[in-house]
N, C-alpha and C. Protein backbone atom coordinates (compact mmCIF):
# COMPACT_ATOMS: atom_id res chain seq x y z
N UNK A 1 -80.48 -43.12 -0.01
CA UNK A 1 -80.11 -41.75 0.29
C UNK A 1 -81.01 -41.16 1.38
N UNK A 2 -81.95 -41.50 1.34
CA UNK A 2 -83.14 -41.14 2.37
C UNK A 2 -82.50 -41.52 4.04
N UNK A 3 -81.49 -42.39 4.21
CA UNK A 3 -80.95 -42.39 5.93
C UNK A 3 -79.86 -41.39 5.46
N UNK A 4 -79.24 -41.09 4.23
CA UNK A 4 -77.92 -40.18 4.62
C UNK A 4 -79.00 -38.65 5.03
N UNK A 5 -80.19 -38.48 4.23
CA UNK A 5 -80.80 -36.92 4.52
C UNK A 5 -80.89 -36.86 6.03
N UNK A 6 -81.97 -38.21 6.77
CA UNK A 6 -82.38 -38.01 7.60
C UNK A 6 -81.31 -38.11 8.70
N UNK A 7 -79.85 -38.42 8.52
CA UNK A 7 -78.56 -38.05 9.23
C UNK A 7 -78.15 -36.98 9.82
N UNK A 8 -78.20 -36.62 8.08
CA UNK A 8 -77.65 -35.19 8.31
C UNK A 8 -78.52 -34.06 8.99
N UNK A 9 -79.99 -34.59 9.15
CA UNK A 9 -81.38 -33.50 9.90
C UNK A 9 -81.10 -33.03 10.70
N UNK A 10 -80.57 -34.36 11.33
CA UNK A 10 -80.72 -34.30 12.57
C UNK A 10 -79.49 -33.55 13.27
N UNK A 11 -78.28 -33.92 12.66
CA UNK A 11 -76.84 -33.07 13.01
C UNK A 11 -77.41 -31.74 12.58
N UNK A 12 -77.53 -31.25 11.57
CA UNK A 12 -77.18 -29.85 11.24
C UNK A 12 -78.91 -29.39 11.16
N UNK A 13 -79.71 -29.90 12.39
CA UNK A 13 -81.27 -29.11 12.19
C UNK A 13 -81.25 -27.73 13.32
N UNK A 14 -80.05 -27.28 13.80
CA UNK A 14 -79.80 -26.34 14.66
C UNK A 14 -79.70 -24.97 13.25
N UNK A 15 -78.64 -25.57 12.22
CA UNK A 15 -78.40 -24.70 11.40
C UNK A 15 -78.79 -24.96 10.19
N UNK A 16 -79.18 -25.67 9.65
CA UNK A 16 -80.16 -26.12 8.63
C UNK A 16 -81.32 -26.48 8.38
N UNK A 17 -82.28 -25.72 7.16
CA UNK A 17 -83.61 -26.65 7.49
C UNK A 17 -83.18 -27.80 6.59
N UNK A 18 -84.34 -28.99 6.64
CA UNK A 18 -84.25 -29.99 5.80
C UNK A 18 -83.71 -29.99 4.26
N UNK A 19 -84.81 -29.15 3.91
CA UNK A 19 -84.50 -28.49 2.25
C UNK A 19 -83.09 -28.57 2.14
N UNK A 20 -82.65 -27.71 3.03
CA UNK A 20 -81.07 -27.26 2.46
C UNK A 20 -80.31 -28.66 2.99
N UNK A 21 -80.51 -29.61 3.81
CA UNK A 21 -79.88 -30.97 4.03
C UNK A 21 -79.93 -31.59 3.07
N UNK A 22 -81.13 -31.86 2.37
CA UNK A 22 -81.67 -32.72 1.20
C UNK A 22 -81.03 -32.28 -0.09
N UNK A 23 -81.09 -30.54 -0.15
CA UNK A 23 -79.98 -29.81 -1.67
C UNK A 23 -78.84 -30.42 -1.33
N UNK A 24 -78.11 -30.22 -0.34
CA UNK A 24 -76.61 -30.90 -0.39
C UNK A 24 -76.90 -32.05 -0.13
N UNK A 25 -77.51 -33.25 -0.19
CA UNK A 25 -77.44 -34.23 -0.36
C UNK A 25 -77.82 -34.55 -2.04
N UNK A 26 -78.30 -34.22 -2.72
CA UNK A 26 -78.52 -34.46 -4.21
C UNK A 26 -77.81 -33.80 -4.72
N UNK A 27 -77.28 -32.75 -4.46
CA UNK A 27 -75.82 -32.26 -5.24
C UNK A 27 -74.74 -33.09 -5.17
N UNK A 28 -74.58 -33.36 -3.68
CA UNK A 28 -73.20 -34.35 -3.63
C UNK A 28 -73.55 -35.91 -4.19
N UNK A 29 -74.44 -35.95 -4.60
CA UNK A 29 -75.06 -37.98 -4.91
C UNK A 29 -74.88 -37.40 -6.68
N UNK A 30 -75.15 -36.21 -7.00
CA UNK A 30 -74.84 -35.91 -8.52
C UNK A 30 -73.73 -36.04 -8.94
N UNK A 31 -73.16 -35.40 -7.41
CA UNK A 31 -71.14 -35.19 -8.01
C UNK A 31 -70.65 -36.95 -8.12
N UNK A 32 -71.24 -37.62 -7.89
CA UNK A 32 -70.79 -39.29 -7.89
C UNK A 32 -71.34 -39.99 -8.92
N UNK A 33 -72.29 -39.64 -10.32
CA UNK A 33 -73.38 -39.92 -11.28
C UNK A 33 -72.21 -40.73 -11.79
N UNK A 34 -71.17 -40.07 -12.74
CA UNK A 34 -70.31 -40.91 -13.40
C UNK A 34 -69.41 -42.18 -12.89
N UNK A 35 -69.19 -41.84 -11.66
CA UNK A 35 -68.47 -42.96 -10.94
C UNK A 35 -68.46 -44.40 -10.88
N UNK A 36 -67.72 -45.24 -11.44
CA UNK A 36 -67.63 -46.73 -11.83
C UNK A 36 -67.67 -47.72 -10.70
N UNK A 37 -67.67 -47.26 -9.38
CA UNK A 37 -67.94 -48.20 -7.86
C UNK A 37 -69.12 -47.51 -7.36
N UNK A 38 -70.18 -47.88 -7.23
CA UNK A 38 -71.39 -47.74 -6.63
C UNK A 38 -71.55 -48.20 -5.42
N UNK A 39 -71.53 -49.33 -4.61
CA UNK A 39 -71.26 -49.54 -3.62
C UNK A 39 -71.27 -48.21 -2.39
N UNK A 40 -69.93 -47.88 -2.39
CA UNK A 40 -69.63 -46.44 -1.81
C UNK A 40 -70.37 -45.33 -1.66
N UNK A 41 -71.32 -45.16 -2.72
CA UNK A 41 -71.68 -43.63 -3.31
C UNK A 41 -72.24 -43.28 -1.69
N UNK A 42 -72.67 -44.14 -1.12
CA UNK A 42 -73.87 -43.36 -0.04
C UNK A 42 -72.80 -42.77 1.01
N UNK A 43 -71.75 -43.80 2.08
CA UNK A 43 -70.80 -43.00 2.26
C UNK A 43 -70.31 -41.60 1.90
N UNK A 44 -69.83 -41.98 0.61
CA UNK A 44 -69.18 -40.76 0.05
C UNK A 44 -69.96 -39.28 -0.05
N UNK A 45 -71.20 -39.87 -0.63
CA UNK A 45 -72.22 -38.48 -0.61
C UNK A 45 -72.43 -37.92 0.94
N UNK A 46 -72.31 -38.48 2.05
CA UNK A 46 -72.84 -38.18 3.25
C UNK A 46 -71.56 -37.62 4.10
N UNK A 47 -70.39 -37.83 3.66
CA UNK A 47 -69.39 -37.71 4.00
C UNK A 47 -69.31 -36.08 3.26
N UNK A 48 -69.46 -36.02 1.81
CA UNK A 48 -69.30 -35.20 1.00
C UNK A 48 -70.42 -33.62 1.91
N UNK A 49 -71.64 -34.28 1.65
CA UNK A 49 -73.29 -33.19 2.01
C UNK A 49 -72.52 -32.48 3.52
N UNK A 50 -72.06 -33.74 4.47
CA UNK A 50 -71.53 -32.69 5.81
C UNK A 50 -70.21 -31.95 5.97
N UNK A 51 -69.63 -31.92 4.79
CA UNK A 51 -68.35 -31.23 4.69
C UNK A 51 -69.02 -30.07 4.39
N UNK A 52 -69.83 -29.54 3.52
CA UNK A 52 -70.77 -28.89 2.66
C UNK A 52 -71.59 -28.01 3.95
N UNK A 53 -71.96 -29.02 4.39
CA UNK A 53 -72.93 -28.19 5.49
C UNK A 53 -72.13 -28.09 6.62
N UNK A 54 -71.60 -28.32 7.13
CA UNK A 54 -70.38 -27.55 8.59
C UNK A 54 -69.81 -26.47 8.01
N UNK A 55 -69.51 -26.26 6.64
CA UNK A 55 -69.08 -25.10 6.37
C UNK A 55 -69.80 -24.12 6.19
N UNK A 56 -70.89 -24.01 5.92
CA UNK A 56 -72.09 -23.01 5.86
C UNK A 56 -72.58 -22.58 6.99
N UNK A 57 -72.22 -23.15 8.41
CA UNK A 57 -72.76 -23.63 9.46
C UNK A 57 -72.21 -22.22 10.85
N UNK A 58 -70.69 -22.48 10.35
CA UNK A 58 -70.03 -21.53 11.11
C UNK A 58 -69.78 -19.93 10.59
């Protein structure tokens, strides 16, 4: 999870500090806890954290 944070830093460090990259990144890696394919999760969470943060953004 530590390359999806430092991803997202760097995209959204105009409008985000880290903190708030890193909250939506452990919220969205929570929303995947129960999920039976692991593989994916990092995708999905990073996919998930910048939907999250472009919308806060504008």
């Amino acid at each position: 999870m530590r390359g999806v944070v430092e991803r997202l830093a760097n995209t959204f460090s105009e409008t985000h500090s880290p903190a708030e990259v890193e909250a939506a990144v452990v919220q969205a890696h929570a929303s995947f806890t129960d999920r039976p394919v692991r593989e994916l999760v990092p995708v999905l969470v990073e996919r998930k954290a910048r939907t999250v943060l472009g919308k806060s953004s504008g």
